[in-house]
Protein backbone atom coordinates (compact mmCIF):
# COMPACT_ATOMS: atom_id res chain seq x y z
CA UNK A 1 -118.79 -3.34 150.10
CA UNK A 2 -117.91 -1.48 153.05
CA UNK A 3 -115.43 -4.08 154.15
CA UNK A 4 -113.53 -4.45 150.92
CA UNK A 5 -111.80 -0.53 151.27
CA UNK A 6 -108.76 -2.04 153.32
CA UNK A 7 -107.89 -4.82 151.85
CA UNK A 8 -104.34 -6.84 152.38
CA UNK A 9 -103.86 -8.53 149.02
CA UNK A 10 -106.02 -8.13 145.71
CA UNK A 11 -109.30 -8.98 145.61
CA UNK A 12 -112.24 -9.75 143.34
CA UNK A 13 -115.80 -9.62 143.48
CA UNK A 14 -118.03 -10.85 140.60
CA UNK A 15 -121.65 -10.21 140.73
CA UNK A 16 -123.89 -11.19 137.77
CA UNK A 17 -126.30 -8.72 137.10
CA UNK A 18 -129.81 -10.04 135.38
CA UNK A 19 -131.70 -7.08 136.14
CA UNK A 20 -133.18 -8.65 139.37
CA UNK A 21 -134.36 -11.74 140.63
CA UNK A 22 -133.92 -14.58 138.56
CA UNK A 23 -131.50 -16.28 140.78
CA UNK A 24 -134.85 -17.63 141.93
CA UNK A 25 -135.35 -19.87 138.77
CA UNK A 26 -132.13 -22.05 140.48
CA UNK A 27 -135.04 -22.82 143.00
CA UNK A 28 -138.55 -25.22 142.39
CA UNK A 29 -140.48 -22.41 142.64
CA UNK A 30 -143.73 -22.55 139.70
CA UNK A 31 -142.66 -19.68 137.04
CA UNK A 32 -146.23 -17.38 137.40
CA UNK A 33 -145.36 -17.08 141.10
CA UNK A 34 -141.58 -16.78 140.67
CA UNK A 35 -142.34 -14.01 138.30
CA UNK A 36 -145.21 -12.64 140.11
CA UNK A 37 -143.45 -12.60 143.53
CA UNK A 38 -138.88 -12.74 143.05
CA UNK A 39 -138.74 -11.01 139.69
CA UNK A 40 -137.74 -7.24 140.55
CA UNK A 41 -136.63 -5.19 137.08
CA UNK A 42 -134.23 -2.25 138.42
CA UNK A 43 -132.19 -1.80 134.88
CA UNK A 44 -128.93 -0.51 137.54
CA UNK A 45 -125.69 -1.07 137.06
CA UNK A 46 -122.64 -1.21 140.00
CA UNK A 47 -120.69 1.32 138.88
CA UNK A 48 -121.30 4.05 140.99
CA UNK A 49 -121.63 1.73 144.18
CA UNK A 50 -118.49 0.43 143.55
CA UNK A 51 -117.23 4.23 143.07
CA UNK A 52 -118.94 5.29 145.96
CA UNK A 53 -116.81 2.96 148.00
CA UNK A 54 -113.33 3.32 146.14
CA UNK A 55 -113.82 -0.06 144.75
CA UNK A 56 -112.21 -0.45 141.17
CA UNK A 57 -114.95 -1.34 139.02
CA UNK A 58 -114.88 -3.57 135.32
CA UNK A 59 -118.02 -4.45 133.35
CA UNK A 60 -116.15 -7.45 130.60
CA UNK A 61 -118.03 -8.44 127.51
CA UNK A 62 -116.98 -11.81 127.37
CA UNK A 63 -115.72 -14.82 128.95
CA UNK A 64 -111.99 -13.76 127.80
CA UNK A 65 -112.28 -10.84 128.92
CA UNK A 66 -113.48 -12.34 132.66
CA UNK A 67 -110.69 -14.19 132.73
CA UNK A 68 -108.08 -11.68 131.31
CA UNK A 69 -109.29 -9.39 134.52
CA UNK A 70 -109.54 -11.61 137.10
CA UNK A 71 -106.05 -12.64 136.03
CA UNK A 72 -105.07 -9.10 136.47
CA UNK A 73 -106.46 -8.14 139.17
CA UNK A 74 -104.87 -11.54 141.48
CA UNK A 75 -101.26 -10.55 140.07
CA UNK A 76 -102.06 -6.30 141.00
CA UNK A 77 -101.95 -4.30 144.05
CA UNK A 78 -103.59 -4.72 147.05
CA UNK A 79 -107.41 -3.84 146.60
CA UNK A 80 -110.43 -4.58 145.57
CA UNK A 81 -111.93 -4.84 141.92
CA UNK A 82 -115.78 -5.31 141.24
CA UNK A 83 -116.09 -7.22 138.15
CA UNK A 84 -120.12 -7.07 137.43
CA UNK A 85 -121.29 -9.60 134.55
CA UNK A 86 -124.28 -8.03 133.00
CA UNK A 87 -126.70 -11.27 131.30
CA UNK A 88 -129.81 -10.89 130.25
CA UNK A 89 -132.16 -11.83 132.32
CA UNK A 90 -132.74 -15.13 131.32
CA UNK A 91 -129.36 -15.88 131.80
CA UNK A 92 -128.90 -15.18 135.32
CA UNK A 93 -128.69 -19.30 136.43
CA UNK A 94 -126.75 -20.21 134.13
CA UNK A 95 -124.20 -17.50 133.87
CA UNK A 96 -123.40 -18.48 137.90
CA UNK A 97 -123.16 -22.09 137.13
CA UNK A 98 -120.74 -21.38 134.16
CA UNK A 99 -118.83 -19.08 136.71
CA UNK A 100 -118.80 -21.76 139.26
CA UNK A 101 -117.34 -24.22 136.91
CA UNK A 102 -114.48 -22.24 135.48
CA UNK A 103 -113.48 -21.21 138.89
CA UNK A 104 -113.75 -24.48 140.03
CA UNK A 105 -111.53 -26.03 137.44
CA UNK A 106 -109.22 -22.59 137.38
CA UNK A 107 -105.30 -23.39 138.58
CA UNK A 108 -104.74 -20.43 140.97
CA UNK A 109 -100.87 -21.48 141.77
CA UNK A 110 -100.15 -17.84 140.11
């Protein structure tokens, strides 16, 4: 996060937050070791590490509000915002597939 203090034009980075490790269920891996082994419950949030580098920091509740802050933050000043996506923690996987697709699909001729 270091990196993203000096920054020429905005910038965005979205992490999704599923309280830790279930980014592993995107792999083959059987679910007792998966669990057992990748699944690491912190119940943290980004706020303060974004804070503790100057990094703007948004937390949306939905899918409009994603977009309405992204949208923001592309046509605002140069610097960085850290959106954070909090899911439950089944819904880690999916949540970064959906986020994949709509900025995939996304026209970004602002």
């Amino acid at each position: 996060m270091a990196l993203h203090q000096q920054v020429y034009a905005p910038n965005v980075v979205i992490i999704v937050n599923n309280n830790g490790g279930q980014i592993f269920s995107m792999l083959p891996t059987p679910m007792a070791e998966r669990e057992r082994f990748y699944c690491m419950p912190h119940a943290l949030n980004f706020k303060h590490a974004a804070a503790m580098f100057g990094l703007d920091y948004v937390a949306p509740n939905c899918w409009d509000d994603l977009f309405t802050t992204v949208t923001a933050c592309w046509q605002g000043e140069a610097k960085t915002t850290l959106i954070e996506l909090i899911v439950n923690e089944t819904e880690g996987a999916e949540t970064l597939n959906q986020l994949v697709k709509q900025v995939t699909a996304y026209d970004f001729s602002l």
